[in-house]
C-alpha atoms as a PDB file:
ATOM      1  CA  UNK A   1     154.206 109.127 -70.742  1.00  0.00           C
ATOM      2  CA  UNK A   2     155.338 112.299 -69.540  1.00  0.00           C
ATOM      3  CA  UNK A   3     158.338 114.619 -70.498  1.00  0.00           C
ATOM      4  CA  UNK A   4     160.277 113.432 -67.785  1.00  0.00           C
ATOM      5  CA  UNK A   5     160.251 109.505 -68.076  1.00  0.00           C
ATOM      6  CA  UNK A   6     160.345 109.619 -71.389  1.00  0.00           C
ATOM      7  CA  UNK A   7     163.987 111.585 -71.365  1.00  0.00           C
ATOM      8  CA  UNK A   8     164.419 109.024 -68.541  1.00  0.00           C
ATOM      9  CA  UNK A   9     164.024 105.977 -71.114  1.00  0.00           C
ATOM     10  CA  UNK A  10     166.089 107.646 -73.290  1.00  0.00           C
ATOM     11  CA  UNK A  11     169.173 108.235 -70.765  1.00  0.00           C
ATOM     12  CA  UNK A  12     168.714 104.543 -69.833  1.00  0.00           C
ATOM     13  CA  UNK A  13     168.581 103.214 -73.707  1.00  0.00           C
ATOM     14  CA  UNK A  14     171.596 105.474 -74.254  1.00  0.00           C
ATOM     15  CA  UNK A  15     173.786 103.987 -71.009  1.00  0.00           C
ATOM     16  CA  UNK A  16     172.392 100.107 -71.952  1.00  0.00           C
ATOM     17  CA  UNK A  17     173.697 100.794 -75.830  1.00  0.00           C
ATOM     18  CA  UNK A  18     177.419 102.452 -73.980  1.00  0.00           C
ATOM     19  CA  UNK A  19     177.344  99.166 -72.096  1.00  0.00           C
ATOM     20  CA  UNK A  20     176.576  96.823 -75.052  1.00  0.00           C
ATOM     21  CA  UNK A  21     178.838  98.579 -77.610  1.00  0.00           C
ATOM     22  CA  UNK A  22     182.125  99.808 -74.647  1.00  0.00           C
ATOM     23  CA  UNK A  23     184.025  96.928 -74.290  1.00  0.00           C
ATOM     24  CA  UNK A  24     183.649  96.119 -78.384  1.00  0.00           C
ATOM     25  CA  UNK A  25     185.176  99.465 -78.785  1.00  0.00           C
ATOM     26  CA  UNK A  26     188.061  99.163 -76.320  1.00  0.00           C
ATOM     27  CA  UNK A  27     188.950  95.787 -77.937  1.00  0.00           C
ATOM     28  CA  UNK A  28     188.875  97.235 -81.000  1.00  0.00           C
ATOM     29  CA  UNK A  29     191.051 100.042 -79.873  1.00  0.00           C
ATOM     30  CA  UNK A  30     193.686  98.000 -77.549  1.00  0.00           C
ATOM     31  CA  UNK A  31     193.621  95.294 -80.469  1.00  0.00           C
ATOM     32  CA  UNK A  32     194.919  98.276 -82.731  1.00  0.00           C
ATOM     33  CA  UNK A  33     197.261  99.249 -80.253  1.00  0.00           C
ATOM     34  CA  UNK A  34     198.548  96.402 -78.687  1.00  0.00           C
ATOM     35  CA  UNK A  35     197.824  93.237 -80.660  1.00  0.00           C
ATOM     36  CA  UNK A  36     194.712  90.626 -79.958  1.00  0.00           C
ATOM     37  CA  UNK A  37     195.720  89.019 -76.893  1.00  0.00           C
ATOM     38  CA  UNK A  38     195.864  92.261 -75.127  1.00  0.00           C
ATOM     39  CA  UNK A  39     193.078  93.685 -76.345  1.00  0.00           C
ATOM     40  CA  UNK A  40     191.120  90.103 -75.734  1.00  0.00           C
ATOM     41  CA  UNK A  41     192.201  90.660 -71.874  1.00  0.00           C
ATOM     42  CA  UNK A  42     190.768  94.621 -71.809  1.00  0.00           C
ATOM     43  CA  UNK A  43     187.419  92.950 -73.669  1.00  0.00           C
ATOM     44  CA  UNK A  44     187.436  90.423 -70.741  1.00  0.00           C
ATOM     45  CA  UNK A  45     187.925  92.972 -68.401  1.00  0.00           C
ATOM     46  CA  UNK A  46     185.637  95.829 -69.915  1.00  0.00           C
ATOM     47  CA  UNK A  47     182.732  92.550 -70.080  1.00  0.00           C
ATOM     48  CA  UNK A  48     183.048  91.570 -66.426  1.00  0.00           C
ATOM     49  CA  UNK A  49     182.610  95.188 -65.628  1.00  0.00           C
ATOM     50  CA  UNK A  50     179.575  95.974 -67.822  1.00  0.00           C
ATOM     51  CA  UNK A  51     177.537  93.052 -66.542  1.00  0.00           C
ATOM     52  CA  UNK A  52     177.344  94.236 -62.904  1.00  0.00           C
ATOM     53  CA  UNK A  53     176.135  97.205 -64.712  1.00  0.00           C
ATOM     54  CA  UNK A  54     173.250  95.642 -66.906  1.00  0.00           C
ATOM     55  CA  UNK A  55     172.541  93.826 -63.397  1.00  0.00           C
ATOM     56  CA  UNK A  56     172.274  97.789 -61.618  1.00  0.00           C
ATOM     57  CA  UNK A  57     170.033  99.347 -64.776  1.00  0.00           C
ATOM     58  CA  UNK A  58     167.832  96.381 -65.016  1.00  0.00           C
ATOM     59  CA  UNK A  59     166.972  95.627 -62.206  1.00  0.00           C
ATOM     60  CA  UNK A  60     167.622  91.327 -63.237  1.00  0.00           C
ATOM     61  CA  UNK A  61     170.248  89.640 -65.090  1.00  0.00           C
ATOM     62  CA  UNK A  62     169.308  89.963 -68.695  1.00  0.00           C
ATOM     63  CA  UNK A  63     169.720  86.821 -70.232  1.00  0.00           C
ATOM     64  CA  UNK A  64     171.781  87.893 -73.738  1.00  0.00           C
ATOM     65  CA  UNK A  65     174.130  89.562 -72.391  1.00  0.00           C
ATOM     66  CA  UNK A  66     174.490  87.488 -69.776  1.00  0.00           C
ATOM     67  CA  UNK A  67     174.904  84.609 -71.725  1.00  0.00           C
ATOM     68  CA  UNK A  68     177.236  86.987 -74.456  1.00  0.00           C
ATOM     69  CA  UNK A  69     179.184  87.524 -71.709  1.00  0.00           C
ATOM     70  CA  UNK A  70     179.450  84.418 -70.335  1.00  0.00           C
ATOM     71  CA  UNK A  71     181.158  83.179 -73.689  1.00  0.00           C
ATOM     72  CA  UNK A  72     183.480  86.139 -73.713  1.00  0.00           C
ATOM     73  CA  UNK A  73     184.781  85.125 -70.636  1.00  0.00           C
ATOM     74  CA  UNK A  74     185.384  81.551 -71.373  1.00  0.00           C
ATOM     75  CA  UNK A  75     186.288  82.073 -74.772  1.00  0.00           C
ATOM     76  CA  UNK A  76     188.677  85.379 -74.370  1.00  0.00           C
ATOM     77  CA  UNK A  77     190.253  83.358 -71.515  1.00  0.00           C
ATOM     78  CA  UNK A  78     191.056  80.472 -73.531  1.00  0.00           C
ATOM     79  CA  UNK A  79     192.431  82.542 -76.059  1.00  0.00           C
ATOM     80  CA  UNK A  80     194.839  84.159 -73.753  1.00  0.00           C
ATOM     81  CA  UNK A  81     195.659  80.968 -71.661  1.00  0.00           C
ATOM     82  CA  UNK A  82     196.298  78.960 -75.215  1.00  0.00           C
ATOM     83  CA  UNK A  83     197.500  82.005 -77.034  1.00  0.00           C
ATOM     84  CA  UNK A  84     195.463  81.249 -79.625  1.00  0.00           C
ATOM     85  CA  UNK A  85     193.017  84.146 -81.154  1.00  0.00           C
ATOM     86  CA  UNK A  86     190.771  81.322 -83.128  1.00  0.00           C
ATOM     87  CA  UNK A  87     188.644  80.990 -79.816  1.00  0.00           C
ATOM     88  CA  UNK A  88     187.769  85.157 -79.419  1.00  0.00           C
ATOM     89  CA  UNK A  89     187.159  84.906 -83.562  1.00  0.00           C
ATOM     90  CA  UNK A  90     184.735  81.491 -82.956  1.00  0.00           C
ATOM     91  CA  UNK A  91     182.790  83.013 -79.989  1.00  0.00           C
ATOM     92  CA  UNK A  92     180.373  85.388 -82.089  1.00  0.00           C
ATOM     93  CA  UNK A  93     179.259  81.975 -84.257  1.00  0.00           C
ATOM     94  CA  UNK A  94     178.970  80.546 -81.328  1.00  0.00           C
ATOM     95  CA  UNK A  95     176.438  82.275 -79.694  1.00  0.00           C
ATOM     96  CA  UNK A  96     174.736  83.804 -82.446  1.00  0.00           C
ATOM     97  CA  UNK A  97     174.103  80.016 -83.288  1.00  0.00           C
ATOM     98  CA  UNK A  98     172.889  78.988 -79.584  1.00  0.00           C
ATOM     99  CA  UNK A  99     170.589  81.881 -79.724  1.00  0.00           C
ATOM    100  CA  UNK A 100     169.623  80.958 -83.485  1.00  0.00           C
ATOM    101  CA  UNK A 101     168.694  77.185 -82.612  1.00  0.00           C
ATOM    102  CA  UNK A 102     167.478  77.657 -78.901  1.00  0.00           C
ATOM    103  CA  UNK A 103     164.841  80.579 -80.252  1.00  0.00           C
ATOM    104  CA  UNK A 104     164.133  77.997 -83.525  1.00  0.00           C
ATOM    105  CA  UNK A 105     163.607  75.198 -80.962  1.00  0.00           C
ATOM    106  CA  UNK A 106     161.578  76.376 -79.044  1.00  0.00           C
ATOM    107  CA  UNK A 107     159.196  77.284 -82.148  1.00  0.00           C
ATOM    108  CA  UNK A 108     159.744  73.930 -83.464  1.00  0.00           C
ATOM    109  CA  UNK A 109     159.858  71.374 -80.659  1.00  0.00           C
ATOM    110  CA  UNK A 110     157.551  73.077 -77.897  1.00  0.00           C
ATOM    111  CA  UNK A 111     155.327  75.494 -79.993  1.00  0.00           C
ATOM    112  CA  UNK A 112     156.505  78.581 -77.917  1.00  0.00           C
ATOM    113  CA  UNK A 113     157.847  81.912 -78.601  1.00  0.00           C
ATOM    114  CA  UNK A 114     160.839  81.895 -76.575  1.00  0.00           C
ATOM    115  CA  UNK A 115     161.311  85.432 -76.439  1.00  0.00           C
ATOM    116  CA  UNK A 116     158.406  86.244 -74.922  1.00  0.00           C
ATOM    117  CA  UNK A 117     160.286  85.464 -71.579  1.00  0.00           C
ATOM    118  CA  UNK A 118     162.903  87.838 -72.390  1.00  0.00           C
ATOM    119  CA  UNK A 119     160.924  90.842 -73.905  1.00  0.00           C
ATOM    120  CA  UNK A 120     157.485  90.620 -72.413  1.00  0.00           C
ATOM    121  CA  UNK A 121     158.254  93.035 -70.230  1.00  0.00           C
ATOM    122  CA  UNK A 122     158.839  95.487 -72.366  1.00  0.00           C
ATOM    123  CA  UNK A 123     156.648  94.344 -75.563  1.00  0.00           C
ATOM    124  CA  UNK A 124     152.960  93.375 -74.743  1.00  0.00           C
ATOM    125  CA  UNK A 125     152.364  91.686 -78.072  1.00  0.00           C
ATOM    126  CA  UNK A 126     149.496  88.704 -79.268  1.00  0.00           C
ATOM    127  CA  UNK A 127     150.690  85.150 -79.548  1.00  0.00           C
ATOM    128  CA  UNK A 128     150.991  85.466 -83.443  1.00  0.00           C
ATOM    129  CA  UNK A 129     152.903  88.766 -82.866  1.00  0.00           C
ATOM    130  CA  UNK A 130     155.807  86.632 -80.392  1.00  0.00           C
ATOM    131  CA  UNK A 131     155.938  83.811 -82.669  1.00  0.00           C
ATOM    132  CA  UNK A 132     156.731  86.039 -85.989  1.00  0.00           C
ATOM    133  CA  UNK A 133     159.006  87.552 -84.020  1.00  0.00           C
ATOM    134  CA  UNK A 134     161.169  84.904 -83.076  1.00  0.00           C
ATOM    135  CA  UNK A 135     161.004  83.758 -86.169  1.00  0.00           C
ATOM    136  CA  UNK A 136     162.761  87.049 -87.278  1.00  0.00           C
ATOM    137  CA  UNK A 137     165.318  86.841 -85.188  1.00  0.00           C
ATOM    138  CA  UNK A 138     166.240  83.175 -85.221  1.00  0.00           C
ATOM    139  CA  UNK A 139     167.115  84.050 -88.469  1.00  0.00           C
ATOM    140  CA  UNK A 140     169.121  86.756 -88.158  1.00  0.00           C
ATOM    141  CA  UNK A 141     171.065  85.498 -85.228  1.00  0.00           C
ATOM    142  CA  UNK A 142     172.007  83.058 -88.130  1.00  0.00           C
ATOM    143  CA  UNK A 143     173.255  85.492 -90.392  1.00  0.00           C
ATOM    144  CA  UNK A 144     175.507  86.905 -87.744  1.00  0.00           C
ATOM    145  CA  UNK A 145     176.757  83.945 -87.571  1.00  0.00           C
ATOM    146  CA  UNK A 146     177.955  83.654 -90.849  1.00  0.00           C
ATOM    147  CA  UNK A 147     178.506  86.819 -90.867  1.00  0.00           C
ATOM    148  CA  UNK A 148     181.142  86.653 -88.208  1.00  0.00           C
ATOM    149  CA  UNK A 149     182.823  83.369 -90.524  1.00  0.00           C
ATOM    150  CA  UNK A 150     182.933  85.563 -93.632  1.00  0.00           C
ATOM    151  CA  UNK A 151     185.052  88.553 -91.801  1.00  0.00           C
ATOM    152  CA  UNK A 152     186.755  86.133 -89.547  1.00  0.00           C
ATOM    153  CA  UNK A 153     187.932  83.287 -92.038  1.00  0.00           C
ATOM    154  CA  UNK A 154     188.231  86.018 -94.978  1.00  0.00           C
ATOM    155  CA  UNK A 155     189.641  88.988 -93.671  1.00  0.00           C
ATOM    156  CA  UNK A 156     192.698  90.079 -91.247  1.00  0.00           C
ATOM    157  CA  UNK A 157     192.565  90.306 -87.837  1.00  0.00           C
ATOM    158  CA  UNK A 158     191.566  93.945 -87.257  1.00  0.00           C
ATOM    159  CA  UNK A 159     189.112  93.895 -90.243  1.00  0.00           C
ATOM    160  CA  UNK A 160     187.679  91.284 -87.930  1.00  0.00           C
ATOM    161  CA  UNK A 161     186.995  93.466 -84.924  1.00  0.00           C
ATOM    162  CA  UNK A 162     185.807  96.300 -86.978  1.00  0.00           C
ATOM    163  CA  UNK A 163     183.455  94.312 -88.542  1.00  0.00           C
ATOM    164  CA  UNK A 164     181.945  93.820 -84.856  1.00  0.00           C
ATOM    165  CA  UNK A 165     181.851  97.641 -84.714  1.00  0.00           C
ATOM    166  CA  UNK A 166     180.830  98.796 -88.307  1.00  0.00           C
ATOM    167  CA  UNK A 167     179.261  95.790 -89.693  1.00  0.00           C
ATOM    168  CA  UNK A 168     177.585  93.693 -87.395  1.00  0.00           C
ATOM    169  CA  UNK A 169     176.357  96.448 -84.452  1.00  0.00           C
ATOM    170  CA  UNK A 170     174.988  98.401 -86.946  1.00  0.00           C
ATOM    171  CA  UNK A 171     172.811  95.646 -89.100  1.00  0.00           C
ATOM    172  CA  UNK A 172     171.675  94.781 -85.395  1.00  0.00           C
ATOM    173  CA  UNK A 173     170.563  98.070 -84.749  1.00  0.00           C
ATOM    174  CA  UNK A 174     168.993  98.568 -88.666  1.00  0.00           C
ATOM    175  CA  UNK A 175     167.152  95.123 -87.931  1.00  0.00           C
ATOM    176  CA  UNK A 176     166.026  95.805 -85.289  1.00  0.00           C
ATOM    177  CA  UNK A 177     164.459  98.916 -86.608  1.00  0.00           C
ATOM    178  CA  UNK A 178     162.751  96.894 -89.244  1.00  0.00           C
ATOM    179  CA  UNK A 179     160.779  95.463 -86.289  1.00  0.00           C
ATOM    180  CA  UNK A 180     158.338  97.832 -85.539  1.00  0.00           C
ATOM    181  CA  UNK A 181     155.800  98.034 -87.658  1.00  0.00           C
ATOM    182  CA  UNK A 182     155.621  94.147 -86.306  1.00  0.00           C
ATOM    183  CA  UNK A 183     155.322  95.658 -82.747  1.00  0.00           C
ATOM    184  CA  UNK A 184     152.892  98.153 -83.954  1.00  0.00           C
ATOM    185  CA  UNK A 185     151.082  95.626 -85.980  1.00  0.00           C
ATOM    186  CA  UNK A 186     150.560  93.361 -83.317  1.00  0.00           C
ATOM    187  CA  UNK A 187     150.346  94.877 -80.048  1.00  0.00           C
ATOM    188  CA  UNK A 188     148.254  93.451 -77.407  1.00  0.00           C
ATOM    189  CA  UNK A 189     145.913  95.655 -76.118  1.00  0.00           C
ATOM    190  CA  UNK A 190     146.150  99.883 -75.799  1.00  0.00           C
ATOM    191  CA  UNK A 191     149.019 102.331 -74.953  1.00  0.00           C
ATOM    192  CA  UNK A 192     150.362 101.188 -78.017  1.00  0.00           C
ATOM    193  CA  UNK A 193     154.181 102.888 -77.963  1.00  0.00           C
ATOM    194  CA  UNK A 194     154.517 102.355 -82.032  1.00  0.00           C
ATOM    195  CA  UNK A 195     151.576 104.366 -83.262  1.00  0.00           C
ATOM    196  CA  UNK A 196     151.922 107.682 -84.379  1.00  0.00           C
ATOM    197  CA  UNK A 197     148.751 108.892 -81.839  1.00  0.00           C
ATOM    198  CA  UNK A 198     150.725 107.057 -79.243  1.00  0.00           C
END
C-alpha cells in the first residue's frame, strides 16, 4: 500500500470516527446546555445529517449505523413527541440487544457468521476466523447493553450521556483493538494488513 492511500485510509477512518462520535458529542453538549429534549432534537438532527454522509464515504448504506440511526430517529422522536426521556435512555439496550441476538442467531439457528456480510469487505478472514468473531461481539454488544441500564437506571441524566462519550465509545474502541491478533491470526490468504512484515 503506498504512502498515499494509506494517509488516504487514515483521513477516511478519521472522518467515519467524526461521523460516528459528532452527533453523541453535540447531544452531550446541547443536553448540558439546554436540557434532554433539546439536545435529543440536535442528536436527531446531527443523525439524519451524518447518515447521508456514511452513504457519500462508503460508497453503500452501512448497515449499523444505519440501523443505529434508524432507532435514534424513532426513539429521539418519541421522546420529544411524549416528552418523555425514558425512550432516548432505552434506545442504546435496544439495539445493542438486536445486534447481540441477531449476530447470536445467526450462529445458533443457521450456522453462519453474520458479520461476514458486513465486514468481508474489509476483513478477508477463514470461516473459523468469522465465526469467533461474531462470537466476540455478540457478546459485547450485550455488555453495552447493560452497560447502558447500569448508567441509565443508576446515574443522572448527564452522567448518562457522558457515559456514551467516556465510557461506552471508548470500551468500543479498546475492544475492538483486542481484535486483531484474531484478524492476524486468521486471515485468509496473503497481504495480511495485521502482520508486522505487512
Amino acid at each position: 500500500m503506498s504512502s498515499d492511500s494509506k494517509a488516504d485510509h487514515g483521513m477516511r477512518r478519521l472522518y467515519l470516527m467524526a461521523l460516528e462520535l459528532g452527533p453523541l458529542l453535540l447531544f452531550f453538549v446541547a443536553n448540558s446546555r439546554w436540557g434532554i429534549f433539546i439536545g435529543t432534537g440536535v442528536f436527531v438532527v446531527a443523525t439524519s445529517i451524518a447518515l447521508p454522509c456514511f452513504r457519500w464515504l462508503e460508497g453503500r448504506w452501512p448497515i449499523m449505523p444505519l440501523v443505529g440511526g434508524f432507532f435514534v430517529l424513532v426513539f429521539g422522536g418519541l421522546t420529544i413527541w411524549l416528552q418523555d426521556e425514558t425512550f432516548i435512555k432505552l434506545k442504546p439496550t435496544i439495539v445493542n440487544c438486536l445486534f447481540g441476538v441477531i449476530l447470536s442467531g445467526g450462529l445458533l439457528l443457521f450456522g453462519r457468521p453474520l458479520l461476514k456480510p458486513i465486514f468481508g469487505a474489509a476483513f478477508r478472514l477463514t470461516d473459523e476466523g468469522w465465526r469467533k468473531l461474531t462470537v466476540r461481539w455478540a457478546l459485547f454488544f450485550f455488555v453495552l447493553a447493560a452497560v447502558n441500564e447500569v448508567f441509565w437506571r443508576g446515574f443522572s441524566t448527564d452522567t448518562w450521556i457522558a457515559s456514551k462519550m467516556f465510557v461506552s465509545f471508548p470500551l468500543t474502541l479498546v475492544f475492538a483493538f483486542l481484535q486483531m491478533p484474531l484478524l492476524k491470526r486468521h486471515w485468509d490468504g496473503a497481504g495480511n494488513p495485521f502482520a508486522k512484515d505487512g
